[in-house]
N, C-alpha and C. Protein backbone atom coordinates (compact mmCIF):
# COMPACT_ATOMS: atom_id res chain seq x y z
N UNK A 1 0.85 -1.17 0.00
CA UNK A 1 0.00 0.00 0.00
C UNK A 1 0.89 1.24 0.00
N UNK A 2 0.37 2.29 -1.00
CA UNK A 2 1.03 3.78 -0.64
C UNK A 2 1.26 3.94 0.27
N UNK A 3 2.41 4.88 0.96
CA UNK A 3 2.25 5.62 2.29
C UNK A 3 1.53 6.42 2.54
N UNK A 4 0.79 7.48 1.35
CA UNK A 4 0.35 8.39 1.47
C UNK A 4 -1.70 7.79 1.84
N UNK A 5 -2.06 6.85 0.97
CA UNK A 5 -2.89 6.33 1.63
C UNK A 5 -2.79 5.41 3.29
N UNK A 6 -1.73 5.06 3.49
CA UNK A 6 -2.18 4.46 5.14
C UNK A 6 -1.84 5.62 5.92
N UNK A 7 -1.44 6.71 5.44
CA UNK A 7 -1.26 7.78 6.38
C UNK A 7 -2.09 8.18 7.20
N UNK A 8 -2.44 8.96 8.61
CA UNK A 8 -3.01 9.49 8.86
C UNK A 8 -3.44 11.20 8.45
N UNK A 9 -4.68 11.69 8.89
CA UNK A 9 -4.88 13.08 8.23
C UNK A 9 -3.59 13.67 9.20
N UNK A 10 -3.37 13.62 10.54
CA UNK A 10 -2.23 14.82 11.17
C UNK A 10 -0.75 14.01 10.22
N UNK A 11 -0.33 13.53 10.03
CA UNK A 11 1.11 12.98 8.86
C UNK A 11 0.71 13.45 8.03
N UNK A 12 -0.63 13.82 7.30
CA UNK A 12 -0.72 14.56 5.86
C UNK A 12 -0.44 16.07 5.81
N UNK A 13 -0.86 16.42 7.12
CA UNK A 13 -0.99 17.84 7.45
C UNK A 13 0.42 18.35 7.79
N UNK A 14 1.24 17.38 8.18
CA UNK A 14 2.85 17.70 8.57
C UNK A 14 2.99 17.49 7.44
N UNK A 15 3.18 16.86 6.51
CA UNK A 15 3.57 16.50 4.97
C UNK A 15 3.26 17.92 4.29
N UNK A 16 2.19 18.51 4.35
CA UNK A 16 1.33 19.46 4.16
C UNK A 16 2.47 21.34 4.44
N UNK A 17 2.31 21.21 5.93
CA UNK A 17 3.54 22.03 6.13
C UNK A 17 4.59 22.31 5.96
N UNK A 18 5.72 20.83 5.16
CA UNK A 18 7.05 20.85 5.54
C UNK A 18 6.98 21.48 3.87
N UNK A 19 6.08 20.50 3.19
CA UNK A 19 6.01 21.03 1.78
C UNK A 19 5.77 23.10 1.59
N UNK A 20 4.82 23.67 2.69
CA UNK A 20 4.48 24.84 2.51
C UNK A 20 6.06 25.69 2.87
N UNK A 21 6.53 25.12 3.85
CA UNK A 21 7.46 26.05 4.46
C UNK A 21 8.94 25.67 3.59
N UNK A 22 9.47 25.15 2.56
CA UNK A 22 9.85 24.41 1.81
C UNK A 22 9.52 25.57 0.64
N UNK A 23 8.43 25.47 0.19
CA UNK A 23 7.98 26.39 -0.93
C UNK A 23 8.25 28.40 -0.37
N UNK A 24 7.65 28.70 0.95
CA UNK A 24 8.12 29.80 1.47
C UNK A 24 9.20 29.88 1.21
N UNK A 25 10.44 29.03 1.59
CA UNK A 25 12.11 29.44 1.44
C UNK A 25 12.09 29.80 0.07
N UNK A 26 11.73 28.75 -0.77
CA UNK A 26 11.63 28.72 -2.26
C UNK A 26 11.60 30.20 -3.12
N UNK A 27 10.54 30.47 -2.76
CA UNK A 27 9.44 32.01 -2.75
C UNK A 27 10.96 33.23 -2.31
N UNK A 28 11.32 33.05 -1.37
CA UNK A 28 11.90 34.24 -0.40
C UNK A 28 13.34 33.96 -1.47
N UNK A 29 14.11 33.09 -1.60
CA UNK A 29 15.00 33.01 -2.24
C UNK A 29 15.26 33.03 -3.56
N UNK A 30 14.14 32.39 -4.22
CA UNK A 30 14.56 32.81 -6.07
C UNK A 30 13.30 34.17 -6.34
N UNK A 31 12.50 34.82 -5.69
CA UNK A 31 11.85 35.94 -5.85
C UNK A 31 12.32 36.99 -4.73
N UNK A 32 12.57 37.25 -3.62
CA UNK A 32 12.90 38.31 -3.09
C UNK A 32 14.48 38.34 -2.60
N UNK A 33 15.18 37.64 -2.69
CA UNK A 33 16.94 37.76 -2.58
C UNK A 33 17.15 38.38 -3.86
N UNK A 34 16.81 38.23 -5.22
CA UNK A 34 17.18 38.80 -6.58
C UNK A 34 16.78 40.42 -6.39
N UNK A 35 15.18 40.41 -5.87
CA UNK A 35 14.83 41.74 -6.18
C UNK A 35 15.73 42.68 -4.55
N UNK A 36 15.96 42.31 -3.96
CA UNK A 36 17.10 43.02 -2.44
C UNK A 36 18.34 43.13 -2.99
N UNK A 37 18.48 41.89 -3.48
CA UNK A 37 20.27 42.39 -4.39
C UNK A 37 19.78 44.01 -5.16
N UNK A 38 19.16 44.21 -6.24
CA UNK A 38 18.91 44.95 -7.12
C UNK A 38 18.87 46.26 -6.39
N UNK A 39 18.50 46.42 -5.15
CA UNK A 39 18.51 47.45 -4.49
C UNK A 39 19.93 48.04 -3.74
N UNK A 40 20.77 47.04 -4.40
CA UNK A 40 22.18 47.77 -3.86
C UNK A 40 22.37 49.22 -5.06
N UNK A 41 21.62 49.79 -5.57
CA UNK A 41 21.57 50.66 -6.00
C UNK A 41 21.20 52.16 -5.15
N UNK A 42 20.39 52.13 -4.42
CA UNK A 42 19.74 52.70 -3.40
C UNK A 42 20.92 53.40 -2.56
N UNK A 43 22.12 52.01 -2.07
CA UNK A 43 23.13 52.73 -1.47
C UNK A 43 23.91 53.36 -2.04
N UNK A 44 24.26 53.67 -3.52
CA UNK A 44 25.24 54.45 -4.19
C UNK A 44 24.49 56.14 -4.45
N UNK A 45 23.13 55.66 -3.92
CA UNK A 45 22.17 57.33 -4.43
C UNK A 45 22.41 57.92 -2.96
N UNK A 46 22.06 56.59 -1.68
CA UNK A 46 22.42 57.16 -0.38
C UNK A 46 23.66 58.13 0.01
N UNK A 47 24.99 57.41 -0.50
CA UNK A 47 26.68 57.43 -0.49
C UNK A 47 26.54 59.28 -1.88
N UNK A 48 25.95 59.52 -2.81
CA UNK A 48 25.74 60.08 -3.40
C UNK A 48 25.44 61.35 -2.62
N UNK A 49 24.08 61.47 -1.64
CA UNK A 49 23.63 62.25 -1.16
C UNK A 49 24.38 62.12 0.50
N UNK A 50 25.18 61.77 0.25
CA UNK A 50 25.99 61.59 1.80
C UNK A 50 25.15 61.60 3.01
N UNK A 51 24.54 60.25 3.11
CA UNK A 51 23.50 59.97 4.17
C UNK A 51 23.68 58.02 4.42
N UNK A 52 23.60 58.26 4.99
CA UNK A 52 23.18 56.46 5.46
C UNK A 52 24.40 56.06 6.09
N UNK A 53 25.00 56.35 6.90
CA UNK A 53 26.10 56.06 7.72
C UNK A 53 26.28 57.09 8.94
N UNK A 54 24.93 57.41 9.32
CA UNK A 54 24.70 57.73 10.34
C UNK A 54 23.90 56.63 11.57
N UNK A 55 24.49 56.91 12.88
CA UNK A 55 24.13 56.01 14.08
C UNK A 55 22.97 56.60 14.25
N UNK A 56 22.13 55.85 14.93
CA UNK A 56 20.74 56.54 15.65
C UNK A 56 19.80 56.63 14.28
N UNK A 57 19.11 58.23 14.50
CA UNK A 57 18.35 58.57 13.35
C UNK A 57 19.21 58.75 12.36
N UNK A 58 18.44 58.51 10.87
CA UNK A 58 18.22 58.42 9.79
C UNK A 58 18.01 59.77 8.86
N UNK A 59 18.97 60.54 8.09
CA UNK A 59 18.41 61.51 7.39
C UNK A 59 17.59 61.42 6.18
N UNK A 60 17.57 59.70 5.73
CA UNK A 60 17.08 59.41 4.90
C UNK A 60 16.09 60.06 4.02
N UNK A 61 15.31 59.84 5.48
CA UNK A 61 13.65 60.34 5.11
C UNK A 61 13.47 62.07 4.58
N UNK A 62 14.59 62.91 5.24
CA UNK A 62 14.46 64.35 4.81
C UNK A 62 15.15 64.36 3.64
N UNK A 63 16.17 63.28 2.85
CA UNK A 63 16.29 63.61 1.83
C UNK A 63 15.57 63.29 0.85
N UNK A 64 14.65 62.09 1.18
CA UNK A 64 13.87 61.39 0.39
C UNK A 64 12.75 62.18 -0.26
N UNK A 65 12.56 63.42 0.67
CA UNK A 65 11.56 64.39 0.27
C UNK A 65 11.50 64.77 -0.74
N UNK A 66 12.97 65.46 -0.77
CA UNK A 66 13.63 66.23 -2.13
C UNK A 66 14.12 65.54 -3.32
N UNK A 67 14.35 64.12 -3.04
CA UNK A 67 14.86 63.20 -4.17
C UNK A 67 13.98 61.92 -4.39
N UNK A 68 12.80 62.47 -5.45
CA UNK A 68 12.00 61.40 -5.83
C UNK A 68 12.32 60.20 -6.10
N UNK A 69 13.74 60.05 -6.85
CA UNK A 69 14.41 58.56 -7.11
C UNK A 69 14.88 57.72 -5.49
N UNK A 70 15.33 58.60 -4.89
CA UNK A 70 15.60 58.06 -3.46
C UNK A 70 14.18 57.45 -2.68
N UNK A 71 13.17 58.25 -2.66
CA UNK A 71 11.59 57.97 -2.62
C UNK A 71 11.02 56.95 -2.91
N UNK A 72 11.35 56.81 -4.04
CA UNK A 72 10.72 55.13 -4.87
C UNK A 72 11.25 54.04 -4.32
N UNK A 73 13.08 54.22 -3.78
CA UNK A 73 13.69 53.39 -3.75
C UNK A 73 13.29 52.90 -2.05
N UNK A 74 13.15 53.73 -1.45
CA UNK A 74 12.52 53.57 -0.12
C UNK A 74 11.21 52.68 -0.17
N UNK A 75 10.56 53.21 -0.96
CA UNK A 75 9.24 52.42 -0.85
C UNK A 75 9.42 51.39 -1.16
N UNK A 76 9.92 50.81 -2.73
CA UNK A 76 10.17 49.36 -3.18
C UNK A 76 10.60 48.50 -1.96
N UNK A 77 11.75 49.25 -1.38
CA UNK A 77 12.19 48.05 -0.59
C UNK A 77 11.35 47.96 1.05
N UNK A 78 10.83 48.83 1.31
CA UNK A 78 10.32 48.72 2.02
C UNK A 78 8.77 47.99 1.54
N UNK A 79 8.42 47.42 0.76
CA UNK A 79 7.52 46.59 0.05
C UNK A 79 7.99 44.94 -0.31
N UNK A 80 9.33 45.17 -0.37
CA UNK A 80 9.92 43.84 -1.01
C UNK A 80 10.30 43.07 0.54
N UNK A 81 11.27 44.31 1.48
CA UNK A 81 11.25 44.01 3.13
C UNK A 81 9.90 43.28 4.04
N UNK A 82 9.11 43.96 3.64
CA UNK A 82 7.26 43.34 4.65
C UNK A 82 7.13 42.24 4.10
N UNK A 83 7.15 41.95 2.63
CA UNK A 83 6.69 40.81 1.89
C UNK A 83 7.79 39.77 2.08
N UNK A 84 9.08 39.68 2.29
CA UNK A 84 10.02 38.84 2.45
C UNK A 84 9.58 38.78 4.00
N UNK A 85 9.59 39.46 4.98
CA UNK A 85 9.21 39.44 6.41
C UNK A 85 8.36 38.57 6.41
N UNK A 86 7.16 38.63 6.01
CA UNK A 86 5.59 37.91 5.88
C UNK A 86 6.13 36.43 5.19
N UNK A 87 6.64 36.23 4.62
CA UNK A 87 7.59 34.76 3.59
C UNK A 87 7.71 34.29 5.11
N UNK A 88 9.02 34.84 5.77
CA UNK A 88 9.42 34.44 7.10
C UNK A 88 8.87 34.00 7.69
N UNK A 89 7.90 34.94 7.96
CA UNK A 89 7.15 34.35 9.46
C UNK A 89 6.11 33.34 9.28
N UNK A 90 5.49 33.32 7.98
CA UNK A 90 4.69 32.03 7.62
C UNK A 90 5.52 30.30 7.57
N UNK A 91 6.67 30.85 7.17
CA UNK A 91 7.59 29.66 7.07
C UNK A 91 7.99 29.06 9.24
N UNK A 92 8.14 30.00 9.37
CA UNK A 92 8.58 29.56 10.60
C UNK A 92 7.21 29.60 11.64
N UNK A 93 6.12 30.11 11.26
CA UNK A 93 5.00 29.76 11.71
C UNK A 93 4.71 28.19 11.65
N UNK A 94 4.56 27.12 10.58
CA UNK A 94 4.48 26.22 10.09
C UNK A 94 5.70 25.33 10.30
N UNK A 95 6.82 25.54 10.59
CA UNK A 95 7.93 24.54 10.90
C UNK A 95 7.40 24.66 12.84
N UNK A 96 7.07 25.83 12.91
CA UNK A 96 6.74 25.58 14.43
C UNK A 96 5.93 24.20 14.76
N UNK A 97 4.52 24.24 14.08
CA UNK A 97 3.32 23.53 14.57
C UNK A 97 4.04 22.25 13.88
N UNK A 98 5.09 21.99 12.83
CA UNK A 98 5.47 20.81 12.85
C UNK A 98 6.88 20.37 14.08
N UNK A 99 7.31 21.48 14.71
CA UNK A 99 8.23 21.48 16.09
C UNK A 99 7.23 20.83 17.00
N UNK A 100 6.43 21.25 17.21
CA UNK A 100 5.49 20.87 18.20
C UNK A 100 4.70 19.46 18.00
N UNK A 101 4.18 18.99 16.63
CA UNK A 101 4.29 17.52 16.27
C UNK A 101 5.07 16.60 16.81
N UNK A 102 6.40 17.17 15.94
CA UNK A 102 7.80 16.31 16.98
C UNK A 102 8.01 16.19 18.23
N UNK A 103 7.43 17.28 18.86
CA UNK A 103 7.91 16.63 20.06
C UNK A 103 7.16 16.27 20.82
N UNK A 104 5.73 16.32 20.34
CA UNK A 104 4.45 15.76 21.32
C UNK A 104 4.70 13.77 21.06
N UNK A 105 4.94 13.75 19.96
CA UNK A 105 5.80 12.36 18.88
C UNK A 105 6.45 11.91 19.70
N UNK A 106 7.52 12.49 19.85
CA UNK A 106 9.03 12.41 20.89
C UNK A 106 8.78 11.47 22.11
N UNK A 107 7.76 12.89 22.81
CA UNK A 107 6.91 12.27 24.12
C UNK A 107 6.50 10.70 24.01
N UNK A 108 5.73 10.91 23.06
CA UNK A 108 4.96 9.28 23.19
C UNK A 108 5.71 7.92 23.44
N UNK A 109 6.74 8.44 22.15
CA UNK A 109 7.97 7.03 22.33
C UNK A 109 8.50 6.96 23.28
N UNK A 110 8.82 8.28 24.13
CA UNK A 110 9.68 8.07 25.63
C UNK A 110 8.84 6.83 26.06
N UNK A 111 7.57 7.23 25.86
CA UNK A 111 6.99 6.73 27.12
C UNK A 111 6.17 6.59 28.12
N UNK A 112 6.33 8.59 27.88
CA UNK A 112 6.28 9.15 29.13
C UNK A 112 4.32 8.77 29.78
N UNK A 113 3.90 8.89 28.72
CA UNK A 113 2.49 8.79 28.33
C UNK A 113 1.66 7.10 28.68
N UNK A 114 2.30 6.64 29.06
CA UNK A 114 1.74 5.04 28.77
C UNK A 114 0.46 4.71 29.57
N UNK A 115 0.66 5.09 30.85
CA UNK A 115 -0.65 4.59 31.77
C UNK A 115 -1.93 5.74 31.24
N UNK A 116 -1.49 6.86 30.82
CA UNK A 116 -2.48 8.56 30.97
C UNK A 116 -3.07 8.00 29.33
N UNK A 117 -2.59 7.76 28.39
CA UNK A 117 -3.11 7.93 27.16
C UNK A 117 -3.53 8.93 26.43
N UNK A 118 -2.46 10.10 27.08
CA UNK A 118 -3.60 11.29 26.80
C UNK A 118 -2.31 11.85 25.86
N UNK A 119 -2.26 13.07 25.42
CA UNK A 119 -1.01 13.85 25.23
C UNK A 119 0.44 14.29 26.00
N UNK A 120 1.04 14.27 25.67
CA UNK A 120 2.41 15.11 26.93
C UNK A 120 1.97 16.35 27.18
N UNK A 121 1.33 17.23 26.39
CA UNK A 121 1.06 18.40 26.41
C UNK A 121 0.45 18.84 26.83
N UNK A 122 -1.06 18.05 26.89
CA UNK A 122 -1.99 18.15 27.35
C UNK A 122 -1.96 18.03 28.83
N UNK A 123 -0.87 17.61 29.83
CA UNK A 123 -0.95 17.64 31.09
C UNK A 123 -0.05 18.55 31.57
N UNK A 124 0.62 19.68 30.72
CA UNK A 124 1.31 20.66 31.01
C UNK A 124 0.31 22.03 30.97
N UNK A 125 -0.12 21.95 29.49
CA UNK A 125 -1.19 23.07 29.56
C UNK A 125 -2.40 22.75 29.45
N UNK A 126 -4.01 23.26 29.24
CA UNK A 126 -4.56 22.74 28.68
C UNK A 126 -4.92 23.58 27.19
N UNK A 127 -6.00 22.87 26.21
CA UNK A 127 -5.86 23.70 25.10
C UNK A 127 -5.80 25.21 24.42
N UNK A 128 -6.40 26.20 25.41
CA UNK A 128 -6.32 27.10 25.07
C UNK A 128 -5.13 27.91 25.37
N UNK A 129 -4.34 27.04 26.51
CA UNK A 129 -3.21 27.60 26.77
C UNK A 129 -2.08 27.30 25.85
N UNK A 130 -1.86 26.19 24.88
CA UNK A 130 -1.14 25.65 24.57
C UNK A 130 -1.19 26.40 22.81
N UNK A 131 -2.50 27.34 22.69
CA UNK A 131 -2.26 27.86 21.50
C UNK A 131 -1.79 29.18 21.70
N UNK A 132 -2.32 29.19 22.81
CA UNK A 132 -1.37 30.71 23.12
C UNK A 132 0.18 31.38 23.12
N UNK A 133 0.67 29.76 23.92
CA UNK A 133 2.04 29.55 23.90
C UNK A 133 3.24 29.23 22.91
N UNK A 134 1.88 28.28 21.23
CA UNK A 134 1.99 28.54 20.12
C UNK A 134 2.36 29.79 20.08
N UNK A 135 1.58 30.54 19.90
CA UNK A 135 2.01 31.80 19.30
C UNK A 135 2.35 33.09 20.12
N UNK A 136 2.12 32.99 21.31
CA UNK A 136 3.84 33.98 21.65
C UNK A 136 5.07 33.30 21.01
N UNK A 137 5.43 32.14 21.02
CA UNK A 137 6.57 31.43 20.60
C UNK A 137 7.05 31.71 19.59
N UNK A 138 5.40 32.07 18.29
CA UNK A 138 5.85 32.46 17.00
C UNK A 138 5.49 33.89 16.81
N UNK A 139 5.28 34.92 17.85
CA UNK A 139 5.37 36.12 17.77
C UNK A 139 7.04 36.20 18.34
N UNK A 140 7.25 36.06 19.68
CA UNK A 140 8.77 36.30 20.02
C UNK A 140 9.90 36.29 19.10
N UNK A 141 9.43 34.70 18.30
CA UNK A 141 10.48 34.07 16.83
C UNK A 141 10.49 34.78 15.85
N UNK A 142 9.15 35.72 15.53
CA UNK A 142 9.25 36.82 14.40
C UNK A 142 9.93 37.99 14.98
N UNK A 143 9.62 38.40 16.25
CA UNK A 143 10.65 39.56 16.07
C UNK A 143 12.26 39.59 16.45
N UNK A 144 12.24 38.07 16.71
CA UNK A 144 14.08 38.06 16.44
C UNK A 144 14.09 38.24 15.60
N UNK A 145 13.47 37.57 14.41
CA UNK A 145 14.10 37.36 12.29
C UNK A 145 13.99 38.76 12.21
N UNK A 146 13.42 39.27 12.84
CA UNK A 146 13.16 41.09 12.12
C UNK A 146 14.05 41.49 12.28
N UNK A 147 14.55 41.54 14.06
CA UNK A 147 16.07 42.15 14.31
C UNK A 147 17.22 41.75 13.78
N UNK A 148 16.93 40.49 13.87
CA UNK A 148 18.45 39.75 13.37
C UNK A 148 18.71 40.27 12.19
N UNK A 149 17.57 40.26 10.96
CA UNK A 149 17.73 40.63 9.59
C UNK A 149 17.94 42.26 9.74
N UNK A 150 17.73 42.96 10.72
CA UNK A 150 17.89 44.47 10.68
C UNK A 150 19.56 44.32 10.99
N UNK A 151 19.66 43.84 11.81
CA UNK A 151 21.23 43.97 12.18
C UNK A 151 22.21 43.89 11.06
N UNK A 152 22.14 42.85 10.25
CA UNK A 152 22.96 41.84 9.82
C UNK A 152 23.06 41.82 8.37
N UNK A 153 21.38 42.29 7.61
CA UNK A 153 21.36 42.01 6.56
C UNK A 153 20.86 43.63 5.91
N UNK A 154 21.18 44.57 6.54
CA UNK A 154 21.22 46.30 6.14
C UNK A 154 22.41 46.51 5.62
């Protein structure tokens, strides 16, 4: 028999995710790494107007006023930035709830579970807590990628 027929629906739904978050990288890397490269243009108009190598605030924005090409270039990337952001956090939204598969999985084989029959999880939180904790987990995780990518990849 197929695997995909003796599967269960939650193995389809992880199958489901690894494939989505898989396609996200996909997405973020041959569509928005090409169009971020292209914007190393932006810094020679910045270096041009002798701005962007300042600590703290940004004169950017007051020159951007006066220099419509600088303007556009702000916006694009700040369009191509949210939409690569949003790539991110859907991808690591979805490797989460398959993190959390694994290790509810994990649990079972320990063991730990044998007499209870119930979940591992389920005797730590109960459900409404456990989606909550979902997603602070994947709110906290998005705004590292934000910082990290602010730090690192400006």
């Amino acid at each position: 028999m197929h695997p995909w027929k003796s599967a269960t629906t939650t193995e389809k739904y992880q199958l489901g995710f690894l494939v989505s978050a898989f396609a996200f990288n996909l997405i973020n890397l041959f569509v928005f790494t090409p169009m971020t490269i292209e914007m190393k243009h932006r810094h020679k108009v910045e270096r041009e107007e002798n701005i962007g190598n300042e600590i703290g605030g940004s004169k950017n924005q007051e020159v951007a006023k006066k220099n419509p090409k600088l303007a556009a270039m702000n916006k694009k990337f700040g369009m191509i930035h949210g939409l690569s952001s949003l790539i991110n956090l859907m991808s690591f939204g979805v490797l989460a709830m398959h993190t959390w598969y694994l290790a509810e999985k994990a649990c079972r084989l320990r063991g730990c579970m044998k007499d209870l029959g119930g979940s591992c999880f389920s005797l730590i939180l109960p459900k409404p807590s456990r989606l909550l904790a979902v997603s602070v987990t994947v709110l906290l995780g998005s705004i590292f990628v934000h910082y990290w990518s602010l730090l690192f990849c400006a």
